[in-house]
C-alpha atoms as a PDB file:
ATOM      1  CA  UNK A   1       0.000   0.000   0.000  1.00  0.00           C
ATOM      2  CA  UNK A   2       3.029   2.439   0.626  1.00  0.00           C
ATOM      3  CA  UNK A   3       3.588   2.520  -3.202  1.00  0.00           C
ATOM      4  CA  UNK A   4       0.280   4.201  -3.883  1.00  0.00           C
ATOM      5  CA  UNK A   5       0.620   6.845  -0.743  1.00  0.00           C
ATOM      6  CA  UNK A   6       2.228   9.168  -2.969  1.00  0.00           C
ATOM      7  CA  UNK A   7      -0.153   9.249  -5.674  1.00  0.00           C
ATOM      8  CA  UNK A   8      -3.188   8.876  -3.050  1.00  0.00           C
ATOM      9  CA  UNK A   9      -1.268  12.118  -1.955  1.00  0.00           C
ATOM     10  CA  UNK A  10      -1.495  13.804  -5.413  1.00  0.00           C
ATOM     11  CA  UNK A  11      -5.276  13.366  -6.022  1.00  0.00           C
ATOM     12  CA  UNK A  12      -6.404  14.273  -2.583  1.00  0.00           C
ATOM     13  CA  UNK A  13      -4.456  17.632  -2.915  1.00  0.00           C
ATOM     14  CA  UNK A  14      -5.723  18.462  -6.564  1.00  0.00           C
ATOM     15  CA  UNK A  15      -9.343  18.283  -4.962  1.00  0.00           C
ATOM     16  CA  UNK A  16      -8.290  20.274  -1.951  1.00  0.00           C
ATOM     17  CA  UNK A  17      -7.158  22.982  -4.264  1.00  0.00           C
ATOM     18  CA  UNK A  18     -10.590  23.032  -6.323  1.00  0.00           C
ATOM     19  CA  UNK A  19      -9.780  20.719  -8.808  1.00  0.00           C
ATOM     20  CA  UNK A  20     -12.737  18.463  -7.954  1.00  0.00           C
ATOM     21  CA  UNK A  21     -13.269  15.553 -10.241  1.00  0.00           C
ATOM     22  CA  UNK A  22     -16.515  14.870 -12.159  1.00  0.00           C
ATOM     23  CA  UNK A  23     -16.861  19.151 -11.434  1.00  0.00           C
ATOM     24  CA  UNK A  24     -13.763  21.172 -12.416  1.00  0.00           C
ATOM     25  CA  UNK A  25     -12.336  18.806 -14.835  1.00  0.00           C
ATOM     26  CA  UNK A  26     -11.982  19.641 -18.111  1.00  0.00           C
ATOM     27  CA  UNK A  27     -10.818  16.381 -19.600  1.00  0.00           C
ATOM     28  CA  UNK A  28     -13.702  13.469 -20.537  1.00  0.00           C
ATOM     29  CA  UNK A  29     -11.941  10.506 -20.156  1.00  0.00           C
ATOM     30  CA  UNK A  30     -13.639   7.367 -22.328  1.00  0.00           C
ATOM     31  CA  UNK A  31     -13.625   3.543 -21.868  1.00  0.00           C
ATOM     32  CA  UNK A  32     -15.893   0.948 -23.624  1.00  0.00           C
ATOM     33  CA  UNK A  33     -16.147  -0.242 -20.180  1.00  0.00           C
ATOM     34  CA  UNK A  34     -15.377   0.451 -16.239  1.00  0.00           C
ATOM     35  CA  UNK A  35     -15.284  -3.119 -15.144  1.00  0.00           C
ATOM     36  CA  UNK A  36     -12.430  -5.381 -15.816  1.00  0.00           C
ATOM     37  CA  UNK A  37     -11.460  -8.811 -14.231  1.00  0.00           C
ATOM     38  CA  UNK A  38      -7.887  -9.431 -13.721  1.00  0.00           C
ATOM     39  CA  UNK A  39      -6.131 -10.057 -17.258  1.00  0.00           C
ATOM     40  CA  UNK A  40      -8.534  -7.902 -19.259  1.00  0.00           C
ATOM     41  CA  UNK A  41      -7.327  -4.883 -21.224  1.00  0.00           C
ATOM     42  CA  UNK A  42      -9.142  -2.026 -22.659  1.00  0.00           C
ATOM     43  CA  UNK A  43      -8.500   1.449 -24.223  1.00  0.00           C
ATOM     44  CA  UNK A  44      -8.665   4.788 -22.882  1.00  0.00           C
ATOM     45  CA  UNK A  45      -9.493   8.111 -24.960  1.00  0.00           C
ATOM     46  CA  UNK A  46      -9.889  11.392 -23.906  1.00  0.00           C
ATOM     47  CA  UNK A  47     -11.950  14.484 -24.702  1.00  0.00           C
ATOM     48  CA  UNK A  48     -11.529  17.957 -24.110  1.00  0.00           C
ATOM     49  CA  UNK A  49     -14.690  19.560 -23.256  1.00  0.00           C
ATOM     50  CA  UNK A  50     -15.911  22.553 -24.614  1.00  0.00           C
ATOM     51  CA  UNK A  51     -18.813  23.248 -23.292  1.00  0.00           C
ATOM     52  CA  UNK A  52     -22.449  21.201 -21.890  1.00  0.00           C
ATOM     53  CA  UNK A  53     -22.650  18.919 -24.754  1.00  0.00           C
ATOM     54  CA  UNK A  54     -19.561  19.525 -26.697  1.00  0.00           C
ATOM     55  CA  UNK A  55     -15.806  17.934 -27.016  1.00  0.00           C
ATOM     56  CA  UNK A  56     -13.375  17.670 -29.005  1.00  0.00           C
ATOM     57  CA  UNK A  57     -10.795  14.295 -28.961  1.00  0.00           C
ATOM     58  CA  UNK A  58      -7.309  14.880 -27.885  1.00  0.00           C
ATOM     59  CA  UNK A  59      -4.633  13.805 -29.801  1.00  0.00           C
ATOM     60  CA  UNK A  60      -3.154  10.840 -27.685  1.00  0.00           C
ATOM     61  CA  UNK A  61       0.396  11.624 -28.410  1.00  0.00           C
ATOM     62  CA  UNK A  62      -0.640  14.548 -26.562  1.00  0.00           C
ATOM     63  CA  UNK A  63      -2.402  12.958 -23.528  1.00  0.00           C
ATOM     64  CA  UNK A  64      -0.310  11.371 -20.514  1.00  0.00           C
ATOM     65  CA  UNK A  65      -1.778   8.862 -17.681  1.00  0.00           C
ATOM     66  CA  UNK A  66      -1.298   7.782 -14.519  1.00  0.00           C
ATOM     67  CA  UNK A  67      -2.907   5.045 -12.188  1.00  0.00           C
ATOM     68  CA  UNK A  68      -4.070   5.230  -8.709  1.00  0.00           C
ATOM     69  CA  UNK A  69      -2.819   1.517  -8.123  1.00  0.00           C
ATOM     70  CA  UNK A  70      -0.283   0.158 -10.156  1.00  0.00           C
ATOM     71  CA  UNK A  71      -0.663  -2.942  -8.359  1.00  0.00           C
ATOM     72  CA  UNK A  72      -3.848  -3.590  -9.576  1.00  0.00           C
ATOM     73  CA  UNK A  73      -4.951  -1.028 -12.790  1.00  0.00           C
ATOM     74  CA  UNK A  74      -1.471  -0.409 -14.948  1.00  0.00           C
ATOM     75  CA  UNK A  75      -1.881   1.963 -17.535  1.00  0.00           C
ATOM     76  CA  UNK A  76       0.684   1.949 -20.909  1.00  0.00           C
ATOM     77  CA  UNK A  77       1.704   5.121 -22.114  1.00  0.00           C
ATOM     78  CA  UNK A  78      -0.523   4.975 -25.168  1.00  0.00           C
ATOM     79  CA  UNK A  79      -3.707   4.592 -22.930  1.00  0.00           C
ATOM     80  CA  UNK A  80      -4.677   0.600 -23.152  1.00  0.00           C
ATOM     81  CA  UNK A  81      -5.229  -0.366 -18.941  1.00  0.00           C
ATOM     82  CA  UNK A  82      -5.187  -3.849 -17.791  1.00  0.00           C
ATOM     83  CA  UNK A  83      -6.133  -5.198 -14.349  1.00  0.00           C
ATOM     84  CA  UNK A  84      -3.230  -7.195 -12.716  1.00  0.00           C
ATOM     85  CA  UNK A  85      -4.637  -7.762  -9.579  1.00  0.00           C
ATOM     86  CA  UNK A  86      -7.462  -6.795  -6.862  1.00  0.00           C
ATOM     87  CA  UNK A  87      -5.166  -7.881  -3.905  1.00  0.00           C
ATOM     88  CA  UNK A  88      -7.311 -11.164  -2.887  1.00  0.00           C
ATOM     89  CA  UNK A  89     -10.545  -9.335  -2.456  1.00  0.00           C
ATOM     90  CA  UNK A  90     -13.912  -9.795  -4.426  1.00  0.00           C
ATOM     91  CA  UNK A  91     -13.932  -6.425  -5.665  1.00  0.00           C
ATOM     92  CA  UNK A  92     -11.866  -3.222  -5.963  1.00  0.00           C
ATOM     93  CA  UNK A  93     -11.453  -0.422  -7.551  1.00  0.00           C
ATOM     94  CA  UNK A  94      -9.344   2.428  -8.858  1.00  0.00           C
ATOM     95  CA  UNK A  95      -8.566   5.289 -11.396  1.00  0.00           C
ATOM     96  CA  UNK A  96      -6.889   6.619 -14.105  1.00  0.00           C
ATOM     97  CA  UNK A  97      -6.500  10.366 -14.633  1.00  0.00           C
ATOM     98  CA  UNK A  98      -5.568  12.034 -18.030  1.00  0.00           C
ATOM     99  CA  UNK A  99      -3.774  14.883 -18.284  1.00  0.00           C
ATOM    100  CA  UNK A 100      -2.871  17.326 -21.265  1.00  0.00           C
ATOM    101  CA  UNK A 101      -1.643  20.545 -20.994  1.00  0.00           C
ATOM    102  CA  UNK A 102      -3.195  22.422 -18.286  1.00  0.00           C
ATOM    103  CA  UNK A 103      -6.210  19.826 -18.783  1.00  0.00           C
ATOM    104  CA  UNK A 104      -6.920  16.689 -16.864  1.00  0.00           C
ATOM    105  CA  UNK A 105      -9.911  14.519 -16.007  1.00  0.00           C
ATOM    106  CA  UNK A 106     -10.044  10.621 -14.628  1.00  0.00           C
ATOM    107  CA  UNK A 107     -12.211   7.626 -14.619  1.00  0.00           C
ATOM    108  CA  UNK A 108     -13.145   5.145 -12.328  1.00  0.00           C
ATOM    109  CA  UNK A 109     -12.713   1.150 -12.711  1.00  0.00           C
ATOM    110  CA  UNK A 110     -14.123  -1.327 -10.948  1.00  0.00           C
ATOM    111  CA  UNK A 111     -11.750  -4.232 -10.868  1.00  0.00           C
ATOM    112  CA  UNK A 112     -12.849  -8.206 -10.317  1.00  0.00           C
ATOM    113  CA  UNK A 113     -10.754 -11.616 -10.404  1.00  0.00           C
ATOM    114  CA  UNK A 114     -11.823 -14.721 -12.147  1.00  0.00           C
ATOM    115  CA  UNK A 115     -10.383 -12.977 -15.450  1.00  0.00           C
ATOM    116  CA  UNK A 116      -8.446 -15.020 -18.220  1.00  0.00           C
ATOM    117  CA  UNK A 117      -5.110 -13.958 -16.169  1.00  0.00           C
ATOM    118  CA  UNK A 118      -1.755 -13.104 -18.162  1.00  0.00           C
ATOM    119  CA  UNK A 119      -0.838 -14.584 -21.034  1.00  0.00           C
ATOM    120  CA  UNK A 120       2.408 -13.923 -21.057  1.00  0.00           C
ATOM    121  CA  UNK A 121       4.716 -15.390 -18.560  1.00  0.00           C
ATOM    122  CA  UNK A 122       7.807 -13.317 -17.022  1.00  0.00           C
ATOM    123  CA  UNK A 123      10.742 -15.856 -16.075  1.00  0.00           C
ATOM    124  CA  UNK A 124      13.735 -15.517 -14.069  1.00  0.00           C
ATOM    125  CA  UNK A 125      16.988 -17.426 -13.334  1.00  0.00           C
ATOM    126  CA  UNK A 126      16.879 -16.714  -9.858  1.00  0.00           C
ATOM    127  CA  UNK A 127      17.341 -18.682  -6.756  1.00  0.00           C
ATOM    128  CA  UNK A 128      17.073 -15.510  -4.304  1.00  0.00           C
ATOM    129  CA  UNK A 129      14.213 -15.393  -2.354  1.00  0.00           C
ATOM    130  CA  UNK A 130      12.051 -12.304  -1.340  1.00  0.00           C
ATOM    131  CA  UNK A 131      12.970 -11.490   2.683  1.00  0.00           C
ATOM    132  CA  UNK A 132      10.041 -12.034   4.953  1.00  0.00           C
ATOM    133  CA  UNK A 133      10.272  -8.536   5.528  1.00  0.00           C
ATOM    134  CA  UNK A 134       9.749  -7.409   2.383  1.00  0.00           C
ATOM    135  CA  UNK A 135       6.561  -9.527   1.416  1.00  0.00           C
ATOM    136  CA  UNK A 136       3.510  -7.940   1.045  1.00  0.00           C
ATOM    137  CA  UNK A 137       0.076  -8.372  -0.218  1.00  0.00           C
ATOM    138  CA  UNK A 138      -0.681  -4.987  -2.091  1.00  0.00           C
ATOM    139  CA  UNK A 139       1.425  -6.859  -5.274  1.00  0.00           C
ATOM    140  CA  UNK A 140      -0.158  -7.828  -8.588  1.00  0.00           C
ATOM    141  CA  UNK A 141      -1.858 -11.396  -9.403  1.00  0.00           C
ATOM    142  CA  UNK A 142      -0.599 -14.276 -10.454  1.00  0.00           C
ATOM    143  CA  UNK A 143       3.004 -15.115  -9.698  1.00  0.00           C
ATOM    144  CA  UNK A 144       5.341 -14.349  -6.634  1.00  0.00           C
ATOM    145  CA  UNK A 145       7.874 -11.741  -6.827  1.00  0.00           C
ATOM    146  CA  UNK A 146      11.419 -11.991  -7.897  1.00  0.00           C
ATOM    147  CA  UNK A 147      14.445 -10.809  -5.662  1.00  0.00           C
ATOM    148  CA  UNK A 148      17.521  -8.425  -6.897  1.00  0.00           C
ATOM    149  CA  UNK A 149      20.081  -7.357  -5.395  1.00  0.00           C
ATOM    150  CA  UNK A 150      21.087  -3.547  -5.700  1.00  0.00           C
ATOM    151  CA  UNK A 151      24.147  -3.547  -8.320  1.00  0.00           C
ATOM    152  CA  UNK A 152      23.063  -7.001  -9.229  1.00  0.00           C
ATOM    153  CA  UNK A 153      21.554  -8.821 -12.902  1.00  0.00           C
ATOM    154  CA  UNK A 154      18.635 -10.493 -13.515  1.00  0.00           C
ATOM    155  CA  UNK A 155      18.584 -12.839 -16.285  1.00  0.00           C
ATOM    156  CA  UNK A 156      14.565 -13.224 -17.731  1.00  0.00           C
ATOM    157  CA  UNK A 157      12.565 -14.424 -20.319  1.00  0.00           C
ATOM    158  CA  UNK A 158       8.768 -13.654 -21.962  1.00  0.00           C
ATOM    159  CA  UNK A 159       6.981 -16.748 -22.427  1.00  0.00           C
ATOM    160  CA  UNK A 160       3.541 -17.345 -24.166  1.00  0.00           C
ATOM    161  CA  UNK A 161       1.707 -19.209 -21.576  1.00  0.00           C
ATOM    162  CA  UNK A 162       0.031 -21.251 -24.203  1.00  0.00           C
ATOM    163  CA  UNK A 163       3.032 -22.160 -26.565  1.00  0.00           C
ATOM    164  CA  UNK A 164       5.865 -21.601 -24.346  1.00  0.00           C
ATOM    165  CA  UNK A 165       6.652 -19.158 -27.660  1.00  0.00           C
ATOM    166  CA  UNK A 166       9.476 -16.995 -27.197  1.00  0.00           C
ATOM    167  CA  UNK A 167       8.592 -13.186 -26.958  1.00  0.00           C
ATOM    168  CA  UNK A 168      11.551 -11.808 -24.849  1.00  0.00           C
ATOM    169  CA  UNK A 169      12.921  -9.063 -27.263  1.00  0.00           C
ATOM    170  CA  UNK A 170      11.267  -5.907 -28.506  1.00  0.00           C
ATOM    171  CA  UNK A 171      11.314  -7.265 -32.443  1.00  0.00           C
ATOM    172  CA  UNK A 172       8.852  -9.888 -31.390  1.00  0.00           C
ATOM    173  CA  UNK A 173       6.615  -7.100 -31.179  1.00  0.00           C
ATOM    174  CA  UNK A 174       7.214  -7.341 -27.478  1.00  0.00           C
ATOM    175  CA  UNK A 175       6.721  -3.884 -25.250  1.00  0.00           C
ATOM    176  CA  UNK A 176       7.582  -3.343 -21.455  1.00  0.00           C
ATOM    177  CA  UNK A 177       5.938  -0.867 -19.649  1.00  0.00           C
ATOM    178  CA  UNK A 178       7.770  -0.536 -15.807  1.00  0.00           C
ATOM    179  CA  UNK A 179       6.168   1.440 -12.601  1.00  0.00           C
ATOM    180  CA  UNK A 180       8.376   2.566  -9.857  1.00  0.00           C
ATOM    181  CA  UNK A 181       5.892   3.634  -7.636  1.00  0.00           C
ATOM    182  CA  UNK A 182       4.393   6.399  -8.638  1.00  0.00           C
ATOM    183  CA  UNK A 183       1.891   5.029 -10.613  1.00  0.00           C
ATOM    184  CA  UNK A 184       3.396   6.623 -14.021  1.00  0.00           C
ATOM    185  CA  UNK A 185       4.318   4.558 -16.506  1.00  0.00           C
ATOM    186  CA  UNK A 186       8.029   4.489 -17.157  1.00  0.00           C
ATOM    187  CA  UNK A 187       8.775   7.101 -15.096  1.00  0.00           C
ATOM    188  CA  UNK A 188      12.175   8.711 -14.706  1.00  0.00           C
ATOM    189  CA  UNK A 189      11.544  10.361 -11.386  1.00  0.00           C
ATOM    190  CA  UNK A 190       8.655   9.065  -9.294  1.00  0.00           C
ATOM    191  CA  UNK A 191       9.698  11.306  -6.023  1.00  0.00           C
ATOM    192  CA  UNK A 192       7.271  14.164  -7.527  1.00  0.00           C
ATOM    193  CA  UNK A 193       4.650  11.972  -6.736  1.00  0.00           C
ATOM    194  CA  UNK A 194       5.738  10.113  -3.849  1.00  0.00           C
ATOM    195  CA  UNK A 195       7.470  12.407  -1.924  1.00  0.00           C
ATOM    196  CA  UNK A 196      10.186  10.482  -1.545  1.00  0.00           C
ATOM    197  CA  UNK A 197      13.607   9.832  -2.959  1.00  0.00           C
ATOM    198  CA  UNK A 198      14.879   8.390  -6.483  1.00  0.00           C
ATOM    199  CA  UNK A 199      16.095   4.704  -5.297  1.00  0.00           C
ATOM    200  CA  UNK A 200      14.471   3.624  -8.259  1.00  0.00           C
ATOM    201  CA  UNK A 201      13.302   4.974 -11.779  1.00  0.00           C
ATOM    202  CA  UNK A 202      13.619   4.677 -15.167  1.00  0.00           C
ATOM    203  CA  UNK A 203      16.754   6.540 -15.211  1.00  0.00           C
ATOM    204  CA  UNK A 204      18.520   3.920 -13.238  1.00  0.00           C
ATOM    205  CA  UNK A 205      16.838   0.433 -13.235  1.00  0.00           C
ATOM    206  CA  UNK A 206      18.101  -1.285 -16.643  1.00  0.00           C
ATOM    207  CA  UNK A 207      16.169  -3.798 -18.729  1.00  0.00           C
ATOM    208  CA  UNK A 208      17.578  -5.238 -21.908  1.00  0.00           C
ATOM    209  CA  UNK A 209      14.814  -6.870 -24.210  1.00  0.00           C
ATOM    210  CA  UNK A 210      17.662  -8.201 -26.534  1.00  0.00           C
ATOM    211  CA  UNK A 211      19.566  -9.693 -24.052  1.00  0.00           C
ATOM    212  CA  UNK A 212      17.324 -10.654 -21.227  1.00  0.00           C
ATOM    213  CA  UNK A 213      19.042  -8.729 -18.657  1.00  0.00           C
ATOM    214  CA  UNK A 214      17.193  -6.775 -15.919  1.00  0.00           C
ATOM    215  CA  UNK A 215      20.167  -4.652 -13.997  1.00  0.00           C
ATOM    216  CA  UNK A 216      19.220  -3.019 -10.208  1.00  0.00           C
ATOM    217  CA  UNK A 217      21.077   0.386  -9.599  1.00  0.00           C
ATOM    218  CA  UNK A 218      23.950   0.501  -8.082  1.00  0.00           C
ATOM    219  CA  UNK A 219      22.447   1.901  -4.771  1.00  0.00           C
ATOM    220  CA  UNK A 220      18.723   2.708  -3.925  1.00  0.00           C
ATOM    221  CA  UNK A 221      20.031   5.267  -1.717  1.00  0.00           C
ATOM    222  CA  UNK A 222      18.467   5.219   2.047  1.00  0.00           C
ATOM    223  CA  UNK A 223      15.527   2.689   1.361  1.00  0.00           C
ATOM    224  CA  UNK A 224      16.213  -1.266   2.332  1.00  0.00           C
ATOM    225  CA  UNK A 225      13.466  -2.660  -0.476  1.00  0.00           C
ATOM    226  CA  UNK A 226      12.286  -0.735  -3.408  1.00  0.00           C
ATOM    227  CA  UNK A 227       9.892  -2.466  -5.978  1.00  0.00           C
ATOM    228  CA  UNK A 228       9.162  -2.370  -9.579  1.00  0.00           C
ATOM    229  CA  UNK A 229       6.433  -3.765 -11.233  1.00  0.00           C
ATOM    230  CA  UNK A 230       7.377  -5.113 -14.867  1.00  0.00           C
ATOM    231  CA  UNK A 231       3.835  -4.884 -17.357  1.00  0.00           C
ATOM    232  CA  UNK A 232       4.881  -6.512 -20.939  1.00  0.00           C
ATOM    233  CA  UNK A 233       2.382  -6.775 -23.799  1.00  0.00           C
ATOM    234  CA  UNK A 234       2.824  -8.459 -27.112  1.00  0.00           C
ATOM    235  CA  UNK A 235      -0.569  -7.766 -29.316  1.00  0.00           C
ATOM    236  CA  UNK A 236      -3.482  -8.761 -27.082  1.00  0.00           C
ATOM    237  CA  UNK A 237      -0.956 -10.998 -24.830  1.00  0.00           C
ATOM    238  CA  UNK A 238      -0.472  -9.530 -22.029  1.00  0.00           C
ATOM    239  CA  UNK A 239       1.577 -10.214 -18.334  1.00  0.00           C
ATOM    240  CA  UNK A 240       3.241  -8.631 -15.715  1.00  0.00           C
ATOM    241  CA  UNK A 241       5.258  -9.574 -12.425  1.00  0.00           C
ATOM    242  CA  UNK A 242       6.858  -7.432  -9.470  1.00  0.00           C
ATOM    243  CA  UNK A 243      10.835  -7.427  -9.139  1.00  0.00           C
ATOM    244  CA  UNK A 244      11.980  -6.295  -5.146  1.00  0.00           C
ATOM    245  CA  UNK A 245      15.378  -4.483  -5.221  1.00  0.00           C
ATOM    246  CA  UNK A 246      17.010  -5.791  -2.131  1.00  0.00           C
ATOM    247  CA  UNK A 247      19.830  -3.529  -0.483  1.00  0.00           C
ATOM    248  CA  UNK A 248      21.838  -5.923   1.741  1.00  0.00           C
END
């Protein structure tokens, strides 16, 4: 739950300042639904409203997202969300909130299990296990967390569940989408939303598609753990699994 805090933080303090959603926002954001069970995808549009009963759509090169849980709701940078997870309970929930410009809006999702799962399966040669003090239960679906050392490799693949296919590098059509806590996707300094400091971003936690190589930063300065949550989508195949960066 601590990864979320920060971006908790960040919507509670937009509608303290008057920026309350549903009222104030000026971005529509559009789904062709709000419920998804865990493995289900779907994609996100926005709208910039002009008036009552008038929009126009926003270019989506021009439109950025973030998610409320990235443990449960990722969003890609081009808008498609999947649910990974609704942390063992019946039902959950969380958003997504566009922005562009000076614009922004969200929507709500409910989120369900009992959905076809991933598809694609994230593999490691590892034989670390997670410390009992750094296992949780606000982490994605599916599959139990991998442990890296700080300074340390990771050596993975990208499976097709069904086929055992190979999908590991990017010219399979392969794309990996990475959260650091902030609950943007790919994002090279996650403190502005958590509050917190760099350990881990996308400035310093490697992943090589061609080679299979996941590399932890050299230090993730004062924190013991720090967590990243790998999303990877070829097509409509789609998977995801949580990596803790261990400092020793």
């Amino acid at each position: 739950m601590k990864r979320s805090v920060g971006t908790v933080a960040l919507v509670l303090a937009a509608w303290a300042t008057g920026c309350q959603f549903g009222l104030r926002e000026d971005l529509r954001v559009r789904a062709s639904k709000s419920t998804l069970r865990i493995g289900q995808s779907v994609q996100l549009s926005a709208e910039r409203k002009l008036g009552w009963f008038r929009a126009t759509v926003v270019e989506p090169s021009r439109v950025s997202y973030f998610t409320t849980s990235e443990s449960m709701l990722v969003v890609e940078s081009d808008g498609r969300i999947t649910c990974v997870g609704t942390h063992g309970r019946p039902l959950e929930s969380a958003w997504i909130t566009a922005s562009s410009g000076k614009s922004d809006g969200h929507l709500s999702f409910e989120l369900l299990p009992d959905g076809p799962g991933p598809t694609l399966e994230f593999v490691a040669e590892s034989t670390e296990p997670v410390p009992a003090d750094a296992q949780s239960q606000w982490i994605p679906c599916c599959s139990e967390p991998l442990a890296l050392t700080e300074g340390h490799q990771l050596k993975f693949a990208v499976r097709e569940r069904s086929s055992g296919r190979d999908l590991t590098s990017a010219a399979t059509g392969t794309r990996y989408t990475l959260f650091y806590g902030s609950g943007v996707p790919n994002d090279p300094q996650p403190s502005i939303v958590t509050g917190s400091v760099d350990g881990v971003s996308a400035k310093n936690f490697r992943l090589d598609s061609d080679k299979g190589i996941a590399t932890a930063p050299e230090s993730i300065g004062r924190w013991n753990r720090a967590r990243v949550i790998v999303f990877v989508r070829n097509g409509e195949l789609v998977g995801w699994r949580e990596i803790v960066i261990i400092h020793p």
